[in-house]
PDB file of N, CA and C in Angstrom:
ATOM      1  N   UNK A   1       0.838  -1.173   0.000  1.00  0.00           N
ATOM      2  CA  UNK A   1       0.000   0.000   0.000  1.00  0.00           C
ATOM      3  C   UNK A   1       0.888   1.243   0.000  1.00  0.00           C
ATOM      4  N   UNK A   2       0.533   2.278  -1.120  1.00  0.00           N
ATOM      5  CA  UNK A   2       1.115   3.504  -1.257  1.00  0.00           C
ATOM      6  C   UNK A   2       0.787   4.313   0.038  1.00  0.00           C
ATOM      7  N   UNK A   3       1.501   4.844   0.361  1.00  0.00           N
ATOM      8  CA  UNK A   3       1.509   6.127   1.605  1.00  0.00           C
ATOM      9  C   UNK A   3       2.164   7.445   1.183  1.00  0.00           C
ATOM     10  N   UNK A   4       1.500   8.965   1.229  1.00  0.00           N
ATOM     11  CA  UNK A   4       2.122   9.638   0.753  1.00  0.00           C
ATOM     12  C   UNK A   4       2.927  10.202   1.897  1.00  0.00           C
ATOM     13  N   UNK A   5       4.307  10.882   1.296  1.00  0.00           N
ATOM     14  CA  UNK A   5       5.213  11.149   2.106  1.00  0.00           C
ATOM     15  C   UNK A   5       4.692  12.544   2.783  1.00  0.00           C
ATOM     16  N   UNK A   6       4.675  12.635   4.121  1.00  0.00           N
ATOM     17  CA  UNK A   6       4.767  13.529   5.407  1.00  0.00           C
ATOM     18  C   UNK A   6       5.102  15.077   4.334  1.00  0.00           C
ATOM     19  N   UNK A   7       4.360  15.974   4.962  1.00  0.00           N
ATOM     20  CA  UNK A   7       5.559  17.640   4.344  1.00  0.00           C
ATOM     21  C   UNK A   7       6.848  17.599   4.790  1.00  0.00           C
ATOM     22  N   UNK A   8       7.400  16.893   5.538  1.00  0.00           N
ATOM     23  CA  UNK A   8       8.998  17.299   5.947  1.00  0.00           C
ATOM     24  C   UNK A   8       9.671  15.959   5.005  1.00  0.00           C
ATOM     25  N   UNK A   9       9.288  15.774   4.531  1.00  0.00           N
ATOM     26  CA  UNK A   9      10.013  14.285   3.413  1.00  0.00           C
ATOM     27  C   UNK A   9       9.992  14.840   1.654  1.00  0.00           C
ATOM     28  N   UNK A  10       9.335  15.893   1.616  1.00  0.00           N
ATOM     29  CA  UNK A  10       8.668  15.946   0.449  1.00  0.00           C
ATOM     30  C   UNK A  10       9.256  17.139  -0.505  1.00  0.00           C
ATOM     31  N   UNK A  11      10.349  17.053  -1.866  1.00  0.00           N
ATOM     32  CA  UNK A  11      10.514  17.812  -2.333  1.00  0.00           C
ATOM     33  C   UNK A  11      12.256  18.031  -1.569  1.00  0.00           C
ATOM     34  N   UNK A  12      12.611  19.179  -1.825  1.00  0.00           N
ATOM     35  CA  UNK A  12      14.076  19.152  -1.436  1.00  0.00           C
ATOM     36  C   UNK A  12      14.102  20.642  -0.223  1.00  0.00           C
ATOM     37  N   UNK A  13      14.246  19.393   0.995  1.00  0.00           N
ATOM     38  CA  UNK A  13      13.813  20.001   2.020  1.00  0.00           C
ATOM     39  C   UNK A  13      15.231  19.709   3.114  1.00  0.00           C
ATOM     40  N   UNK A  14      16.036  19.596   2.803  1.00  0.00           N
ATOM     41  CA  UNK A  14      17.189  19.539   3.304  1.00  0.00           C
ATOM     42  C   UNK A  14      17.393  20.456   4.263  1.00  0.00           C
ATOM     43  N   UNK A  15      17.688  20.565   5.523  1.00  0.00           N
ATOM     44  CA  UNK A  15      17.658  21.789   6.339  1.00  0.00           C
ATOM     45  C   UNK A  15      19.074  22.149   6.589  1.00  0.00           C
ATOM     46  N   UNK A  16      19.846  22.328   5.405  1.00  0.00           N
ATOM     47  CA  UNK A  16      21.709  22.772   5.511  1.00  0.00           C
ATOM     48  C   UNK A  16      21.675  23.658   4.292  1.00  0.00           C
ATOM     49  N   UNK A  17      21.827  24.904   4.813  1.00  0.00           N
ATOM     50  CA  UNK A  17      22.731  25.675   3.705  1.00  0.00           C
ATOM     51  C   UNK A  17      23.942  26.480   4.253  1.00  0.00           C
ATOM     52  N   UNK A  18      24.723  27.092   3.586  1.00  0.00           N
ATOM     53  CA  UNK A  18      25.861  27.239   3.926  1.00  0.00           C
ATOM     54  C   UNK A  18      25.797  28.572   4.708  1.00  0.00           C
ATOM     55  N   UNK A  19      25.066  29.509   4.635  1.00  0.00           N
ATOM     56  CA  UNK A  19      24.995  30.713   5.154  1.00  0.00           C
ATOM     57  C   UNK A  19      24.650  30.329   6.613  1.00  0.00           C
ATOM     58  N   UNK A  20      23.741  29.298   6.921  1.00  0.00           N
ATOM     59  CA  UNK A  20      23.490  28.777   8.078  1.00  0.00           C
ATOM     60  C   UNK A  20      24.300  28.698   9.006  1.00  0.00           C
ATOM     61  N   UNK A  21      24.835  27.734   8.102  1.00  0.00           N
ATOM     62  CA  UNK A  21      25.964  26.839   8.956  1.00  0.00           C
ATOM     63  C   UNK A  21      27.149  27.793   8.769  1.00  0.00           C
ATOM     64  N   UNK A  22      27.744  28.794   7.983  1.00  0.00           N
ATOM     65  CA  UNK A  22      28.644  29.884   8.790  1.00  0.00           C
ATOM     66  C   UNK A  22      28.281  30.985   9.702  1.00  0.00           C
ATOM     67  N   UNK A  23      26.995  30.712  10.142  1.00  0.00           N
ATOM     68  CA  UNK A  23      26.744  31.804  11.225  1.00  0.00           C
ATOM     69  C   UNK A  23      26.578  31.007  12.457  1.00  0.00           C
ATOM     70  N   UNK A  24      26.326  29.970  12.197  1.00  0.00           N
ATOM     71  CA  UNK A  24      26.839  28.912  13.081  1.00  0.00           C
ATOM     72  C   UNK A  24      27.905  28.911  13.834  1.00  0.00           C
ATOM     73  N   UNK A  25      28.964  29.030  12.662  1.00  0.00           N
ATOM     74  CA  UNK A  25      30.191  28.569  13.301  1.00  0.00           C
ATOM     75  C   UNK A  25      30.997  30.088  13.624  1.00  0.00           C
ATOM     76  N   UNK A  26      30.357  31.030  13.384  1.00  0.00           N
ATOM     77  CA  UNK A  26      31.035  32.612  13.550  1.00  0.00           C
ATOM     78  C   UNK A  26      30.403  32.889  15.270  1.00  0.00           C
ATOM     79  N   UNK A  27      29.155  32.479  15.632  1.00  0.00           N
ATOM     80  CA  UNK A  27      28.593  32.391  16.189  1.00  0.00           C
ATOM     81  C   UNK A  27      29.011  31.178  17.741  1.00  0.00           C
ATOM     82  N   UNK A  28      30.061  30.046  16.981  1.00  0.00           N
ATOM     83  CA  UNK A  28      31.005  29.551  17.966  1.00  0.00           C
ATOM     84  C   UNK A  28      32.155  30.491  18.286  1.00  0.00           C
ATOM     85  N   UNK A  29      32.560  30.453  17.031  1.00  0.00           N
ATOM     86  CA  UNK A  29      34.290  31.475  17.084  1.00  0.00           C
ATOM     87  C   UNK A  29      33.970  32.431  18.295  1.00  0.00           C
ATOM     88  N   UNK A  30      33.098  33.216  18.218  1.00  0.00           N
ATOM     89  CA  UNK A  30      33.167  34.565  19.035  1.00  0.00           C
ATOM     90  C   UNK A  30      32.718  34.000  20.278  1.00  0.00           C
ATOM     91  N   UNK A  31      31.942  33.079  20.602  1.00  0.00           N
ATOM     92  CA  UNK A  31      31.559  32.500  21.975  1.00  0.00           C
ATOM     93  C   UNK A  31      33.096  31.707  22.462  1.00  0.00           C
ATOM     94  N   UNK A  32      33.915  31.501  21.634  1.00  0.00           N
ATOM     95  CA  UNK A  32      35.450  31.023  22.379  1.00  0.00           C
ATOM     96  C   UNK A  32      36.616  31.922  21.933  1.00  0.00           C
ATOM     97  N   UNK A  33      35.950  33.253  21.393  1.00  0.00           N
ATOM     98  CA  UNK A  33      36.782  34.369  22.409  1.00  0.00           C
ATOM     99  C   UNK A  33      37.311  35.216  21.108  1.00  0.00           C
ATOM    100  N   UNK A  34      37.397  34.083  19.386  1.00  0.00           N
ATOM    101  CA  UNK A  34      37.703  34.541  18.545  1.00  0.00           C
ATOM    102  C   UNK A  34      37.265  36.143  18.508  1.00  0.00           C
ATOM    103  N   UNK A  35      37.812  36.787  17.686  1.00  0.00           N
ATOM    104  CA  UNK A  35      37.581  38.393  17.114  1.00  0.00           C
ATOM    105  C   UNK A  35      37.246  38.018  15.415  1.00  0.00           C
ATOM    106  N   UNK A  36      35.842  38.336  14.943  1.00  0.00           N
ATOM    107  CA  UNK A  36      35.751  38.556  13.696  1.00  0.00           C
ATOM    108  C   UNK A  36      35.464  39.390  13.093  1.00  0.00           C
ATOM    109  N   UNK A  37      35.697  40.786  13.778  1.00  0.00           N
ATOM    110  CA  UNK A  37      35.013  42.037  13.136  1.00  0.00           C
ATOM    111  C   UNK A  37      36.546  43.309  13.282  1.00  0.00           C
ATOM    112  N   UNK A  38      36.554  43.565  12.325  1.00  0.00           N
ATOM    113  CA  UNK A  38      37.859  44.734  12.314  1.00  0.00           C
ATOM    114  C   UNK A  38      38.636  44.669  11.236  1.00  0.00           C
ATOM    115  N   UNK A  39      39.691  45.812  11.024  1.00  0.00           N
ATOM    116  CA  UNK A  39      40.275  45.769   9.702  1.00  0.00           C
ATOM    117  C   UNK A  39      41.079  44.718   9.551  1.00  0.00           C
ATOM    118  N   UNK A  40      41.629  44.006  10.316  1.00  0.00           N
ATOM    119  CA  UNK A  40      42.469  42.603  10.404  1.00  0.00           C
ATOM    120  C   UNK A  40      42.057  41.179  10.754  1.00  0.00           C
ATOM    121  N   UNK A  41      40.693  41.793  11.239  1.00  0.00           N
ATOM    122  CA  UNK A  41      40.295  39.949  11.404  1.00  0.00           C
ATOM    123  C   UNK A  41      39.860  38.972  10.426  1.00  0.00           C
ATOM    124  N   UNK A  42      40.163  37.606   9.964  1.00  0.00           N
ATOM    125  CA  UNK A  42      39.886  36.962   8.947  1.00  0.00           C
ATOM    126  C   UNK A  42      39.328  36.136   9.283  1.00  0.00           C
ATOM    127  N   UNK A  43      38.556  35.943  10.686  1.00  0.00           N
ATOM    128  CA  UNK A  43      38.544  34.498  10.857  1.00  0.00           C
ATOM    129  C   UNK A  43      37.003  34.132   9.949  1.00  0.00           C
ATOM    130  N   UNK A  44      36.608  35.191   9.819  1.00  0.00           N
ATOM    131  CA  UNK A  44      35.453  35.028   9.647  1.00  0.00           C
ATOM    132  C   UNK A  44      35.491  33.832   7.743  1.00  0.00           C
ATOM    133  N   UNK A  45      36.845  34.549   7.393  1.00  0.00           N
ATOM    134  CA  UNK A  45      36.585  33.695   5.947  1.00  0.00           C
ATOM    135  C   UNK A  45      37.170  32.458   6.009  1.00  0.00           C
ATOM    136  N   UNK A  46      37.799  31.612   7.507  1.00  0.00           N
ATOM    137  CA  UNK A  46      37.578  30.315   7.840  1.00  0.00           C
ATOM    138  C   UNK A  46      36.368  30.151   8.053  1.00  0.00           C
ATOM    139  N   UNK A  47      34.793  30.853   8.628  1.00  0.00           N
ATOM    140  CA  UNK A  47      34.327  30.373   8.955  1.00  0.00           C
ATOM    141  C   UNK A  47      33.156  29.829   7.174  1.00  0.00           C
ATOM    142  N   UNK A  48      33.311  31.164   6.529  1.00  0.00           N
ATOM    143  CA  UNK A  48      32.905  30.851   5.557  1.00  0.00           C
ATOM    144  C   UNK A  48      33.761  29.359   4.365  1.00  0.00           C
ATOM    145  N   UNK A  49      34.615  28.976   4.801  1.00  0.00           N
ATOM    146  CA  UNK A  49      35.480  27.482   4.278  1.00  0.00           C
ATOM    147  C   UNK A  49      34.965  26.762   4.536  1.00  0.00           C
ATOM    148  N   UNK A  50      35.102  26.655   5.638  1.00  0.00           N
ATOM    149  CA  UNK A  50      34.529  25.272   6.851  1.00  0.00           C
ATOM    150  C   UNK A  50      33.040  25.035   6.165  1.00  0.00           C
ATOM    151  N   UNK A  51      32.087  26.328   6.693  1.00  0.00           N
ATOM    152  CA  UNK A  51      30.701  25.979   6.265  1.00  0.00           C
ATOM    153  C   UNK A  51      30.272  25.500   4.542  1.00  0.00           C
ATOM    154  N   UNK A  52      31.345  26.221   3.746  1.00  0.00           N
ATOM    155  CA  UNK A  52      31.090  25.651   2.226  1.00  0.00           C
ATOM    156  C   UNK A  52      31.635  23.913   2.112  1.00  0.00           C
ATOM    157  N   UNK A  53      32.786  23.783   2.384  1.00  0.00           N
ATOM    158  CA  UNK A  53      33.134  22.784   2.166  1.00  0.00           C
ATOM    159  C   UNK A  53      32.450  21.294   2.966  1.00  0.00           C
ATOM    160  N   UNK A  54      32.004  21.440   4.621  1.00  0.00           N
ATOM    161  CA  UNK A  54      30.771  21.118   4.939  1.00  0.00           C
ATOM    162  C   UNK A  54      29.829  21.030   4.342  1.00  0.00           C
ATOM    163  N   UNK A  55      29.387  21.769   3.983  1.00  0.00           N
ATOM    164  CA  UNK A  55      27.769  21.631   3.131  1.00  0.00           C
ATOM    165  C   UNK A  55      28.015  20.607   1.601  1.00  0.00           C
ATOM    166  N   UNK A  56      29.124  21.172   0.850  1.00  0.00           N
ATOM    167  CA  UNK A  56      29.293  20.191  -0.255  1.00  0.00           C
ATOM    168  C   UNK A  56      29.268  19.282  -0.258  1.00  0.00           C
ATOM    169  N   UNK A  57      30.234  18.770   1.039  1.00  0.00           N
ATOM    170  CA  UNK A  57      30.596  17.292   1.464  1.00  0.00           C
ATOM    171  C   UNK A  57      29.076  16.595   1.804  1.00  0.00           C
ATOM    172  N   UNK A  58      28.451  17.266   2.211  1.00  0.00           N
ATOM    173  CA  UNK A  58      27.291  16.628   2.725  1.00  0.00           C
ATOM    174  C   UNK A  58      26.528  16.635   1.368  1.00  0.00           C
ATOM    175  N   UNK A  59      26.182  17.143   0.511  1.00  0.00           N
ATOM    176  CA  UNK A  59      25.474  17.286  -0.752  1.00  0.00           C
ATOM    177  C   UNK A  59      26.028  16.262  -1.470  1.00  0.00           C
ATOM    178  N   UNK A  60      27.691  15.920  -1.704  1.00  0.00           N
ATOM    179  CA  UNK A  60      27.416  15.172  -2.704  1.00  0.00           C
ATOM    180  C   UNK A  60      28.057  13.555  -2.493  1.00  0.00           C
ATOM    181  N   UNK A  61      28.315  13.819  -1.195  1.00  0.00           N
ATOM    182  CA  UNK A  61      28.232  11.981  -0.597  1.00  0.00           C
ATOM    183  C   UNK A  61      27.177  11.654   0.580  1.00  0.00           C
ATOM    184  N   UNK A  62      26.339  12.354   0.880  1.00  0.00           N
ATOM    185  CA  UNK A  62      25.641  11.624   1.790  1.00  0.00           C
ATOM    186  C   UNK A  62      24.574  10.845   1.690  1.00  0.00           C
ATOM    187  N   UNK A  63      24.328   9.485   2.361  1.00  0.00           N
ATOM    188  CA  UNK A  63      23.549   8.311   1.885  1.00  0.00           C
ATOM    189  C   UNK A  63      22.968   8.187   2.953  1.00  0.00           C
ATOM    190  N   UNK A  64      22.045   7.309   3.216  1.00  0.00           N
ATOM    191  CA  UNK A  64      21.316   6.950   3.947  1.00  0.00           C
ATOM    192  C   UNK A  64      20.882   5.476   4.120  1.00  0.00           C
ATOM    193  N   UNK A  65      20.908   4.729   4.609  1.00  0.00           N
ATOM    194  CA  UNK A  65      20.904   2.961   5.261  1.00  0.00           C
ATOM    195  C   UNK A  65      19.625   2.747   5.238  1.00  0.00           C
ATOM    196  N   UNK A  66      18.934   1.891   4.528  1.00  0.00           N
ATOM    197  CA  UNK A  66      17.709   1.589   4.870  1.00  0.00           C
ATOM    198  C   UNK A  66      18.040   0.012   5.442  1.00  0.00           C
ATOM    199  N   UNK A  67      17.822  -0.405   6.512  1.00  0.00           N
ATOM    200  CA  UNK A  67      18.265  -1.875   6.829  1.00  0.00           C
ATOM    201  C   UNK A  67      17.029  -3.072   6.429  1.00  0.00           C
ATOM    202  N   UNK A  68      16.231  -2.169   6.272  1.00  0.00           N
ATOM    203  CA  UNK A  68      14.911  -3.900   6.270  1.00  0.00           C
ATOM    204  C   UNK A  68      13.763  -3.231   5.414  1.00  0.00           C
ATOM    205  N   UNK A  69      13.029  -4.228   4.965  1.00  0.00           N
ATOM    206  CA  UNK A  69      11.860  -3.730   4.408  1.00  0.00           C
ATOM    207  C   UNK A  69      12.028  -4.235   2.604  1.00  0.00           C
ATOM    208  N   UNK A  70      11.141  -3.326   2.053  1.00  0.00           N
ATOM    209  CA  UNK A  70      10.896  -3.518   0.366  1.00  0.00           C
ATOM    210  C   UNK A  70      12.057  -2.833   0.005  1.00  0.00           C
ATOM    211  N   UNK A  71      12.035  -1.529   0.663  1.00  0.00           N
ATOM    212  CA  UNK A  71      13.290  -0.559   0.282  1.00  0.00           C
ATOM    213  C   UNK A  71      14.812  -0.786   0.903  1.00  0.00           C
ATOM    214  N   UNK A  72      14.800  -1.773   1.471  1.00  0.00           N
ATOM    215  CA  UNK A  72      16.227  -1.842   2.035  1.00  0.00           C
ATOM    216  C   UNK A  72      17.678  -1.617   1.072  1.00  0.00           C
ATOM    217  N   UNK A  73      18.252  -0.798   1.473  1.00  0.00           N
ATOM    218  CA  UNK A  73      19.505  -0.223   0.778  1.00  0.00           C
ATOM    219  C   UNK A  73      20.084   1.023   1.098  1.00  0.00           C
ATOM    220  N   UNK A  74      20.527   1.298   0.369  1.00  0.00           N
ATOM    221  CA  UNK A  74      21.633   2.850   0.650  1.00  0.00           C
ATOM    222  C   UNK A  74      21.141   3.381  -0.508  1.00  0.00           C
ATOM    223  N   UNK A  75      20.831   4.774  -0.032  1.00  0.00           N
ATOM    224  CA  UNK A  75      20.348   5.536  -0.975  1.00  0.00           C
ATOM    225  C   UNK A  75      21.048   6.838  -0.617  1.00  0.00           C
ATOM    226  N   UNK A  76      21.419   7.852  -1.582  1.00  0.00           N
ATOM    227  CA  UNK A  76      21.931   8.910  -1.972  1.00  0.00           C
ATOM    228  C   UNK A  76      20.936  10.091  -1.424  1.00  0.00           C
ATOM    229  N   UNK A  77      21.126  11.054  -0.744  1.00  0.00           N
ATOM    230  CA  UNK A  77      20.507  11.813   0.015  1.00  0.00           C
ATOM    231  C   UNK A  77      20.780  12.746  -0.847  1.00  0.00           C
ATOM    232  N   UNK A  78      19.140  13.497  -1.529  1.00  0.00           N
ATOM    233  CA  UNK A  78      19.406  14.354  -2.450  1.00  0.00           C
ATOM    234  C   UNK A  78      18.437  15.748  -2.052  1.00  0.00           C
TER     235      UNK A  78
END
């Protein structure tokens, strides 16, 4: 029997983008003391690395385990 998929399954609903996830991590930096604001601070364009290269990595290898069932397998998280 067909079941339609939930709204949070449906369409490309991925909850990672990169702007996110570098305010995220700018948002660590400065909570452990980093400085990202001034004519010399850069950290901020590690934080923008980290979060791109993160997000890619996750876009274009991440899979998912289905262990049992009709659908059992590894499938490509798109």
């Amino acid at each position: 029997m067909w079941m339609a998929q939930p709204p949070y399954l449906q369409g490309n609903n991925m909850a990672l983008s990169k702007e996110s996830l570098k305010n995220r991590i700018e948002d660590e930096l400065k909570a452990q003391g980093i400085v990202l604001d001034g004519e010399h601070a850069r950290a901020n364009i590690i934080a923008i690395a980290v979060a791109n290269a993160v997000v890619d990595e996750i876009n274009q290898n991440a899979e998912v385990a289905v262990n049992s069932g009709s659908s059992a397998g590894s499938y490509k998280v798109s």
